[in-house]
Protein backbone atom coordinates (compact mmCIF):
# COMPACT_ATOMS: atom_id res chain seq x y z
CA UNK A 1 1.30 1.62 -16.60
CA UNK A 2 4.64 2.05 -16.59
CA UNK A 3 7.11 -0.37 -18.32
CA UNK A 4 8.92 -3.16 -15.83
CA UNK A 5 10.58 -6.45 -16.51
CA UNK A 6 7.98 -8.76 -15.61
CA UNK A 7 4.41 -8.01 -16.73
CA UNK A 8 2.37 -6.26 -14.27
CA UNK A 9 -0.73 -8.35 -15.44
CA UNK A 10 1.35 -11.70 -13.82
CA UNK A 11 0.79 -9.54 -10.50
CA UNK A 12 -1.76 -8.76 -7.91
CA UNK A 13 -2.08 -6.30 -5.13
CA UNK A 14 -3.91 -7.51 -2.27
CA UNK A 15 -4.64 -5.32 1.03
CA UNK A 16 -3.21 -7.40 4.09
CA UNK A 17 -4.96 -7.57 7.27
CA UNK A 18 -4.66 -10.66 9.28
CA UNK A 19 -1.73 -9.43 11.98
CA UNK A 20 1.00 -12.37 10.51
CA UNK A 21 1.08 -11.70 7.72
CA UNK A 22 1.65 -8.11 8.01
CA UNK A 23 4.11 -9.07 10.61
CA UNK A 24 5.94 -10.79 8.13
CA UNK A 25 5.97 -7.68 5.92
CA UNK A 26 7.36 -5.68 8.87
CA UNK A 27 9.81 -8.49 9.24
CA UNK A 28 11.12 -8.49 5.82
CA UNK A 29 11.80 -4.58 5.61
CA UNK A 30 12.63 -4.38 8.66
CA UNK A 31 16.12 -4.42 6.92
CA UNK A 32 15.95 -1.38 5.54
CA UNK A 33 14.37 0.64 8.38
CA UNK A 34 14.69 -0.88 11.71
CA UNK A 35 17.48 1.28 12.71
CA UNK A 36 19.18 0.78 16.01
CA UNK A 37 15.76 -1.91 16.63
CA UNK A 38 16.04 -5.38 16.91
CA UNK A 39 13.81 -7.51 14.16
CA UNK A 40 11.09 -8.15 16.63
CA UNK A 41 11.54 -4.43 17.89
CA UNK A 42 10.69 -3.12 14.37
CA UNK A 43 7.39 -5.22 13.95
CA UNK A 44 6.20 -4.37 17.76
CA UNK A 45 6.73 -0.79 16.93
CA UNK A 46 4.91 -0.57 13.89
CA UNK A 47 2.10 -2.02 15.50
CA UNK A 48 2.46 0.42 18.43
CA UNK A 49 2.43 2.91 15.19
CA UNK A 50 -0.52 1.51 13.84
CA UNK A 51 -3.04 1.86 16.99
CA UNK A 52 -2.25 5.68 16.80
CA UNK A 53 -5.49 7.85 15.94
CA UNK A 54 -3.70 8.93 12.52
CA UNK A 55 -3.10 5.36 11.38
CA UNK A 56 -6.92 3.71 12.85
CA UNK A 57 -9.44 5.99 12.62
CA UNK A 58 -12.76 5.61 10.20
CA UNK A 59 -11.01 8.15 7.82
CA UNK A 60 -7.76 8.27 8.87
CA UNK A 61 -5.94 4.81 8.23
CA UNK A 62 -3.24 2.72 7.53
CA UNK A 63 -3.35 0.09 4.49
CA UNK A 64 -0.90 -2.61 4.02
CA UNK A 65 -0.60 -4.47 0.50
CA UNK A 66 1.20 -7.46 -0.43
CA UNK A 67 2.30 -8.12 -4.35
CA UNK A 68 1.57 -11.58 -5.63
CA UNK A 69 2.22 -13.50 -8.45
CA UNK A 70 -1.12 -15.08 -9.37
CA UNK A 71 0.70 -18.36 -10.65
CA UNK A 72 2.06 -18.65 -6.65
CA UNK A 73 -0.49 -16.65 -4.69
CA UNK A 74 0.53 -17.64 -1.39
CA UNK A 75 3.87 -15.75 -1.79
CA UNK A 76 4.70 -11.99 -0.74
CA UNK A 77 7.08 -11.11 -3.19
CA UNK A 78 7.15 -7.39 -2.08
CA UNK A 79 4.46 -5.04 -0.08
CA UNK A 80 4.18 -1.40 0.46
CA UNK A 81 1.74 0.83 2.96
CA UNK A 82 -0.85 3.38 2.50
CA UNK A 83 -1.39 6.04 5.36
CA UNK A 84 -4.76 7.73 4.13
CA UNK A 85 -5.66 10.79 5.63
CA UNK A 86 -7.95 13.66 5.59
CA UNK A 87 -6.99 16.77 3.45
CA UNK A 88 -8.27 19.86 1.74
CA UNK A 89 -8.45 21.23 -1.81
CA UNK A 90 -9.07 25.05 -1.73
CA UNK A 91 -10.88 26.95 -5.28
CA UNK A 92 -11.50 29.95 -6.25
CA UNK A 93 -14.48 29.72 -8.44
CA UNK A 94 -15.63 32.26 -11.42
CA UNK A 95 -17.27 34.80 -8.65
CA UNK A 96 -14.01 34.99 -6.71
CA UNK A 97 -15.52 33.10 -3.73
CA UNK A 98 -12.75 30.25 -2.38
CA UNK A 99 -14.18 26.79 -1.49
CA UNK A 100 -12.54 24.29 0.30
CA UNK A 101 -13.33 20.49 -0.34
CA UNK A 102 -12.40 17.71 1.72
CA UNK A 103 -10.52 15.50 -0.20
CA UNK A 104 -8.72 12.10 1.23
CA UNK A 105 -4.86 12.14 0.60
CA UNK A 106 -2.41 8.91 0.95
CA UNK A 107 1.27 8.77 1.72
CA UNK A 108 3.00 6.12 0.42
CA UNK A 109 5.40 4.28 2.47
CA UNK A 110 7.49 1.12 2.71
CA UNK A 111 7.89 0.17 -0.92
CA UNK A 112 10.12 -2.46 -0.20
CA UNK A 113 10.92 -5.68 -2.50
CA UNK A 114 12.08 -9.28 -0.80
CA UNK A 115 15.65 -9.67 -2.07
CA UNK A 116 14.92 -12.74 -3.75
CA UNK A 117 12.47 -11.03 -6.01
CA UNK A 118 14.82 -8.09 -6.88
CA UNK A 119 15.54 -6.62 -10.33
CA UNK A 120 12.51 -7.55 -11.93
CA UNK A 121 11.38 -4.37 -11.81
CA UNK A 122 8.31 -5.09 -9.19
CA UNK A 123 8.19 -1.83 -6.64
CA UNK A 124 7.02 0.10 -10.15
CA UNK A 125 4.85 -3.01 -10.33
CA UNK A 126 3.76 -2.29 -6.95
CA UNK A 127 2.90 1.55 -6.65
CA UNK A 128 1.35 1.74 -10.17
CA UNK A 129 -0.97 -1.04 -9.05
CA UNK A 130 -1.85 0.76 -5.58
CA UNK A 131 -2.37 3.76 -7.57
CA UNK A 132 -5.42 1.87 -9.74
CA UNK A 133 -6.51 0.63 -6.24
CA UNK A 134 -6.36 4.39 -5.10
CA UNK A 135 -8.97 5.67 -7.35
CA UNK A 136 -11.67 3.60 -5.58
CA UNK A 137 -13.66 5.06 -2.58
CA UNK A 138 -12.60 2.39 -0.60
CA UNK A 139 -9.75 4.49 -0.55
CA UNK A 140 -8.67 8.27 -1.72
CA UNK A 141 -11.21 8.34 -4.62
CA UNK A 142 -11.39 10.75 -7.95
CA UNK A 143 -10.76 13.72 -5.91
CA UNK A 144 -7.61 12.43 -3.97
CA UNK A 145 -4.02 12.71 -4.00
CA UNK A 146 -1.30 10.15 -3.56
CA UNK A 147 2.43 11.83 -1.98
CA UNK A 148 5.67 10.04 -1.22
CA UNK A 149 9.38 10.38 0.04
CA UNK A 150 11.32 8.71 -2.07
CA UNK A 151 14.67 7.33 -0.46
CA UNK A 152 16.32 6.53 -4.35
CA UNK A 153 16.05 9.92 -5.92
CA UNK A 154 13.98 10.37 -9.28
CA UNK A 155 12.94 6.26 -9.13
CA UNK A 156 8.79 7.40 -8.72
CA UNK A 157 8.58 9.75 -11.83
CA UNK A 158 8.35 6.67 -13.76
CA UNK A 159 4.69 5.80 -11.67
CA UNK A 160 3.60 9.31 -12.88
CA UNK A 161 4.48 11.70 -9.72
CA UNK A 162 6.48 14.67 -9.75
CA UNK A 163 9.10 15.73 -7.31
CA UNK A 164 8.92 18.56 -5.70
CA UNK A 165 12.13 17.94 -2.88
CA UNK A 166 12.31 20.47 0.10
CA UNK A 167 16.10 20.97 0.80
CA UNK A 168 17.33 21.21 4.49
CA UNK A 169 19.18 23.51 6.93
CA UNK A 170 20.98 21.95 9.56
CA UNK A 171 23.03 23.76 12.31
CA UNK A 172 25.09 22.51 14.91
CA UNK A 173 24.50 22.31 18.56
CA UNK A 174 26.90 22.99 21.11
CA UNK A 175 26.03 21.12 24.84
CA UNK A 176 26.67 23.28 27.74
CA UNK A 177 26.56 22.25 31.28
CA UNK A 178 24.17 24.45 32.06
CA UNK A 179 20.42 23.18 33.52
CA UNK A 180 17.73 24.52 31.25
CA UNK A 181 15.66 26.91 32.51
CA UNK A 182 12.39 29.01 30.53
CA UNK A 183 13.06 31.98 29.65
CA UNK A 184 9.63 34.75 30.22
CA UNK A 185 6.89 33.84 28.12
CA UNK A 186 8.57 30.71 26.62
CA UNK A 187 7.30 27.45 27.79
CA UNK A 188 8.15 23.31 27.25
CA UNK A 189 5.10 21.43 25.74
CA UNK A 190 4.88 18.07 27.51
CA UNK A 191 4.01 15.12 25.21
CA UNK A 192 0.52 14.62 24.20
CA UNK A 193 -0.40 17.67 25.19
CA UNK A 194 -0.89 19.57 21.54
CA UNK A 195 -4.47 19.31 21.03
CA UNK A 196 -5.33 23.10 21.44
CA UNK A 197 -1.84 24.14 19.53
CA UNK A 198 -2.75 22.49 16.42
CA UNK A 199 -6.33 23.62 16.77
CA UNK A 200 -5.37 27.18 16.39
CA UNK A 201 -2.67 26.49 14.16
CA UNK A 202 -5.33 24.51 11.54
CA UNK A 203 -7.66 28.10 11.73
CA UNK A 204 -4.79 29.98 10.92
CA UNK A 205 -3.78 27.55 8.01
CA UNK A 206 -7.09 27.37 6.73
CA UNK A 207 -7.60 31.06 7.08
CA UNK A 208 -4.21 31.79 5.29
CA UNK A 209 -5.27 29.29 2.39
CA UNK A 210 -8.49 30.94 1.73
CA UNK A 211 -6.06 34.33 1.34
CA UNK A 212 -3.56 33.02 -0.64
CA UNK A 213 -6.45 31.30 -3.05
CA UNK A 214 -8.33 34.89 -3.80
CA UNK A 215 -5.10 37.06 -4.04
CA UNK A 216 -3.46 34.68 -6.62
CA UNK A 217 -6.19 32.44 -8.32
CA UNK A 218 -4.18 29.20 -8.06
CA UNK A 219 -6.02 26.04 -6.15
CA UNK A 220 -3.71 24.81 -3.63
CA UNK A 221 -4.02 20.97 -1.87
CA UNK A 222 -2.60 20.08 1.66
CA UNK A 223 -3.25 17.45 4.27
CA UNK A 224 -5.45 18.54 7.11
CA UNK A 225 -2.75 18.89 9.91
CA UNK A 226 -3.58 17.99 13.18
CA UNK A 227 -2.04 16.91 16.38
CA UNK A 228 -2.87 13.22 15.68
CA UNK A 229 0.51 13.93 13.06
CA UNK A 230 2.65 14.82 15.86
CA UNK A 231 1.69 12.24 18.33
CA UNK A 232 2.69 9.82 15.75
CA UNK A 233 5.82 11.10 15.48
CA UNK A 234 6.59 11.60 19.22
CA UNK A 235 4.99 7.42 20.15
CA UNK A 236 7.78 6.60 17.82
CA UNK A 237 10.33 8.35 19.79
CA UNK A 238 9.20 7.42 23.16
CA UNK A 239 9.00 3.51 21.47
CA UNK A 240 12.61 3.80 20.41
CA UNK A 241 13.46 5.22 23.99
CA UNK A 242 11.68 2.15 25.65
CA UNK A 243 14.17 -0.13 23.72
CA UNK A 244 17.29 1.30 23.89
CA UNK A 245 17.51 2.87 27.31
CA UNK A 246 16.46 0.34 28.91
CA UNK A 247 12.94 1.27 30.81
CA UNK A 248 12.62 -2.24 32.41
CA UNK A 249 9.49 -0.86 34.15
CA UNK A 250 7.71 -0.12 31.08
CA UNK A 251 5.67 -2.92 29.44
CA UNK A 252 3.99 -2.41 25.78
CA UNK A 253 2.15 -5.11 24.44
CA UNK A 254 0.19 -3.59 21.29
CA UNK A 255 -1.49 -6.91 20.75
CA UNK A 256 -3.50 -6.32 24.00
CA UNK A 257 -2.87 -2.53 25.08
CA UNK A 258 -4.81 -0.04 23.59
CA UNK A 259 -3.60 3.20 22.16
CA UNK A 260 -4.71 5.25 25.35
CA UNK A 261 -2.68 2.67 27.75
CA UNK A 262 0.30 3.09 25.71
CA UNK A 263 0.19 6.72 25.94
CA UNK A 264 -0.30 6.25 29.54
CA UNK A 265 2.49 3.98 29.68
CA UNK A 266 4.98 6.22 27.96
CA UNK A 267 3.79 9.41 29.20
CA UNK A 268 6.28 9.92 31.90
CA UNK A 269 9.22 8.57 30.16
CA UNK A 270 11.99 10.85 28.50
CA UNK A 271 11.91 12.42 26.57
CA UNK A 272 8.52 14.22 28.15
CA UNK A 273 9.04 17.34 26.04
CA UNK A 274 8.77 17.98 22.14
CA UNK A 275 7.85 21.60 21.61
CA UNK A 276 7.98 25.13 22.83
CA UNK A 277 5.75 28.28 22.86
CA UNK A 278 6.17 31.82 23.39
CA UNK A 279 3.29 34.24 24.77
CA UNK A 280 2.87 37.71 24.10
CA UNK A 281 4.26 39.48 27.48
CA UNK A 282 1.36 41.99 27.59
CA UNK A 283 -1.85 39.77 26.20
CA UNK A 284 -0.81 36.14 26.67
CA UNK A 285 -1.93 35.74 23.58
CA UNK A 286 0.22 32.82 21.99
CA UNK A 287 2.86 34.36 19.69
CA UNK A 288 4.05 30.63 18.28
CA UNK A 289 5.27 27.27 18.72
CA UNK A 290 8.15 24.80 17.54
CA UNK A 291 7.63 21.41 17.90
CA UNK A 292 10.20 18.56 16.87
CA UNK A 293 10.96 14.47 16.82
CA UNK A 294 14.58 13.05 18.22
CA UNK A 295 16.46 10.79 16.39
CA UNK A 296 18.98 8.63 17.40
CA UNK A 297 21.83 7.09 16.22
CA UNK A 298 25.26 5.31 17.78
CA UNK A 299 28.66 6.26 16.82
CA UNK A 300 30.66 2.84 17.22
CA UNK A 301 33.76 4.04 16.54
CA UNK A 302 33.44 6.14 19.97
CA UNK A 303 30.38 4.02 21.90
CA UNK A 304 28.40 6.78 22.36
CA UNK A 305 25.00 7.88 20.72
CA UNK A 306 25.35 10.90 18.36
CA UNK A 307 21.52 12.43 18.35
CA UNK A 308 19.86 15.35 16.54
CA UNK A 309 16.65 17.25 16.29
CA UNK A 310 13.82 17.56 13.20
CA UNK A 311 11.69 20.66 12.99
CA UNK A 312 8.27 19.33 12.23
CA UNK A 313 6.18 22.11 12.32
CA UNK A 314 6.77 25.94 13.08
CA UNK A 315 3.67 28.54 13.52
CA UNK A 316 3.77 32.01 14.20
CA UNK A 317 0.08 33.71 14.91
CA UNK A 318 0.52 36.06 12.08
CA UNK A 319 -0.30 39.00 10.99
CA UNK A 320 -0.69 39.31 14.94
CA UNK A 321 3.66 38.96 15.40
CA UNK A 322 6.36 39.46 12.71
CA UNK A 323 7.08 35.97 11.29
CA UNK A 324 11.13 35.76 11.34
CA UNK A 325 11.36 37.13 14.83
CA UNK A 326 9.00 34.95 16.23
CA UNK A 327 10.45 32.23 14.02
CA UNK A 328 14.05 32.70 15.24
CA UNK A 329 12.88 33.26 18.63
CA UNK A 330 11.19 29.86 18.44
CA UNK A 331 14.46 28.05 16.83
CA UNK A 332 16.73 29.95 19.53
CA UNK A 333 14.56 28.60 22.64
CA UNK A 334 14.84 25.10 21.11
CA UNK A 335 18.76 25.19 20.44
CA UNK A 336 18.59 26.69 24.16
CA UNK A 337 16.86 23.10 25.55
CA UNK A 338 18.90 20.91 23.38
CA UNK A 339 22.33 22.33 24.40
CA UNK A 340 21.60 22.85 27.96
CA UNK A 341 22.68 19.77 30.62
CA UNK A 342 20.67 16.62 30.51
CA UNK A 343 21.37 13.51 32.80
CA UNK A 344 19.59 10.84 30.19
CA UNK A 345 21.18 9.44 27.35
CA UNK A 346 17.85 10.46 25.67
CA UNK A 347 18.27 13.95 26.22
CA UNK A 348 22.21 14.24 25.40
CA UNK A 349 24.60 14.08 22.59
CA UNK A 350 22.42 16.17 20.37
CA UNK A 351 25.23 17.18 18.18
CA UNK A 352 22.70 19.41 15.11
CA UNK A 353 19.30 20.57 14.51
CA UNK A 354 17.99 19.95 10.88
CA UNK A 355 15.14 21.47 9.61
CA UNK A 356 12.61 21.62 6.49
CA UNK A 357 13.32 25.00 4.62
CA UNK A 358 9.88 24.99 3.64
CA UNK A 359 9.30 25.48 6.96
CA UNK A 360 11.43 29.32 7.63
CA UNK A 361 11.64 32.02 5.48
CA UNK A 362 14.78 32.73 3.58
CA UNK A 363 15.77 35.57 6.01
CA UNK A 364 15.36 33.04 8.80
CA UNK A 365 17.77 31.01 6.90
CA UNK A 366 20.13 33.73 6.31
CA UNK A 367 20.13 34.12 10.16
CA UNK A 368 20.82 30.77 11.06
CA UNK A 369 23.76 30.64 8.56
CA UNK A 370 25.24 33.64 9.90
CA UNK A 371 24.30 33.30 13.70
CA UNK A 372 24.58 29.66 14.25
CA UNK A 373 26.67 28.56 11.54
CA UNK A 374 23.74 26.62 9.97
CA UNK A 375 24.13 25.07 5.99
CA UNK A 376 21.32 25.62 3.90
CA UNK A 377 20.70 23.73 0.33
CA UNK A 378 21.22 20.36 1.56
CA UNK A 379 20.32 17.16 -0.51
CA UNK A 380 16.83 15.53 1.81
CA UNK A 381 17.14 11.86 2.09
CA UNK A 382 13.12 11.86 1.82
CA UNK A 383 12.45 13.43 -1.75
CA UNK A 384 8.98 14.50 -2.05
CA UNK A 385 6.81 13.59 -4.71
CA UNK A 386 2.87 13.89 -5.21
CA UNK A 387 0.42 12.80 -8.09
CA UNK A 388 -3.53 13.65 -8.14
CA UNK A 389 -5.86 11.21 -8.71
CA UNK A 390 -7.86 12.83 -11.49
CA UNK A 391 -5.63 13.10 -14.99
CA UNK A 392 -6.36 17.02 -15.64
CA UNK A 393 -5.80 17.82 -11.84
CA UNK A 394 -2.64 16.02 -12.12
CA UNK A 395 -1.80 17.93 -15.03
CA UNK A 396 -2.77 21.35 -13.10
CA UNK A 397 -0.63 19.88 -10.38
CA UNK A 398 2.76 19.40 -12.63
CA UNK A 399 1.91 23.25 -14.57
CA UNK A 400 2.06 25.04 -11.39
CA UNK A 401 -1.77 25.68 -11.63
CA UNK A 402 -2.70 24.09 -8.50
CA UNK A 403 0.04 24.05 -5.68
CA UNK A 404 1.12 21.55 -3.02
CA UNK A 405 1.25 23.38 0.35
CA UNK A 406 2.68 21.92 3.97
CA UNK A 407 5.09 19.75 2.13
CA UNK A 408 6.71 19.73 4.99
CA UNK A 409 8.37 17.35 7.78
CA UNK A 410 4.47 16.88 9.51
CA UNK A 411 3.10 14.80 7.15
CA UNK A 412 5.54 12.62 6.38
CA UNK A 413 5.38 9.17 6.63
């Protein structure tokens, strides 16, 4: 336990599940991350958020956890969330063989303290006290591993993690008023529509983990990406596009829809497309894909909304085609559909593209600096940060004797 102002044995951590009272959690923080969302918004979208297949299934799931004080234990002095999901830990044992163990892994998010409560030192409180909880098989277990990105810096070394931040690239997008239209062998990837992407891309992950595990002898941990990570990411973006573009035709209720009407509902609503992939001219064969969230925000000064673009997840099929050309190929067929003419509001004012540089290699980056003006080495608002479970993994972990791979944009949370 780390040291607070209030004694951490005064508290409790409960799991929340009764829908008002999480609610009211949503409610509270909805200060901090509601965005351009009304109150009410927030809560209905994090609902939405929660029927997703990442967030509900029997493995992976969302947890929601409200501190008490056991002298008033009706009061929610603070609460943070839990998204559990499936992961791998890859080993090279004494014959040289590499094993890969499935492992649970939980991203912490929505530490958030009521502002009556503050400065008493209670989000440590908090996440050292879902940490204990983690160690149970209710939830990640001994083998586990807990991640987070941390919005105030170095604040989560003191619960034990270690940061290991990604900086970003961003470059900036010029609008044309030209209509968008594919170039050979590159194609839009319509929301929802993933599923056989990631499949491939989760071989070829697995595949190059196994590598990288008997060339260099050092374990390596990772969620287990899917395309359930992306179409969490792109229901969020279609939610924030029901609400402020005003799609009076579209009707969400997550208290009564289920996740497959909501996709139904929002299918055919812009944006419809989030990714790209090139085929090989001659085989076909798929040479890569992009795939990315919008964000939006307003500039009030001018009334108009000032949008950009996040890389989530880039795969080339290699050793099949060369990695940077396919990568810049990718990133060039993107900036193309971003900066081409768009009637929406949805699909304009896109002013950068900001990506992960975990996610290109560094000649990539010295191409988009040079090509597209792009800045590299910039400060990420979402500082990662990761602790294992068991004590001497944990200590592997911070030694560099067991590395964190895909720490990334996909799984964030």
């Amino acid at each position: 336990m780390t040291k607070s102002k209030e004694d951490p044995n005064d508290y409790i951590l409960q799991r929340l599940s009764d829908v008002p009272t999480v609610d009211y959690t949503r409610e509270q923080n909805s200060a901090a991350w509601k965005n351009l969302l009304s109150a009410q918004e927030y809560i209905e979208r994090e609902r939405c958020l929660g029927l997703s297949k990442i967030a509900s299934s029997d493995v992976n799931r969302l947890a929601v956890f409200g501190l008490k004080s056991k002298d008033k234990p009706d009061t929610i002095v603070g609460s943070l969330e839990l998204l559990i999901r499936e992961a791998w830990y890859f080993h090279k044992k004494s014959d040289g063989s590499v094993t890969k163990k499935n492992v649970l892994s939980g991203c912490v998010g929505g530490v958030y303290t009521y502002p009556e409560y503050r400065g008493k030192g209670l989000a440590t409180i908090m996440v050292d006290k879902l940490f204990e909880l983690a160690k149970g098989s209710e939830y990640l277990g001994p083998d586990g591993f807990m991640f987070l990105y941390s919005e105030v810096g170095e604040f989560y070394t003191r619960n034990g993690f270690k940061s290991f931040a990604v900086p970003l690239l961003n470059f900036p997008l010029k609008p044309s008023n030209t209509a968008y239209e594919n170039s050979a062998n590159v194609s839009l990837i319509k929301y929802h529509e993933f599923d056989s992407l990631f499949e491939q891309y989760n071989r070829h992950f697995e595949k190059e983990m196994i590598a990288k595990v008997e060339a260099d002898g050092v374990d390596r941990i990772s969620v287990d990406p899917t395309s359930q990570y992306i179409d969490w990411f792109h229901l969020r973006v279609k939610f924030f596009s029901t609400k402020l573009f005003g799609h009076s035709d579209v009707h969400i209720d997550p208290r009564t829809d289920t996740y497959e009407e909501i996709v139904d509902k929002v299918s055919t609503i812009e944006p419809i497309y989030f990714g790209i992939q090139i085929t090989c001219p001659t085989t076909n064969a798929l040479k890569g894909f992009i795939v990315w969230q919008y964000e939006y925000g307003y500039d009030h000064e001018n009334n108009v909304f000032q949008n950009y673009a996040t890389v989530i997840k880039i795969f080339v099929n290699t050793p099949h085609f060369n990695q940077e050309e396919t990568q810049l190929a990718l990133i060039a067929a993107m900036k193309k559909y971003l900066e081409a003419k768009h009637e929406l509001p949805q699909m304009s004012n896109f002013h950068k593209i900001v990506i992960w540089e975990t996610e290109i290699t560094e000649g990539v980056i010295a191409s988009l600096k040079t090509k597209y003006g792009g800045v590299d080495g910039l400060e990420n608002g979402s500082r990662s940060a990761i602790q294992c479970i068991d004590e001497d993994q944990d200590q592997r972990l911070k030694d560099g004797r067991i590395l964190w791979e895909n720490n990334n944009k996909l799984p964030w949370f």
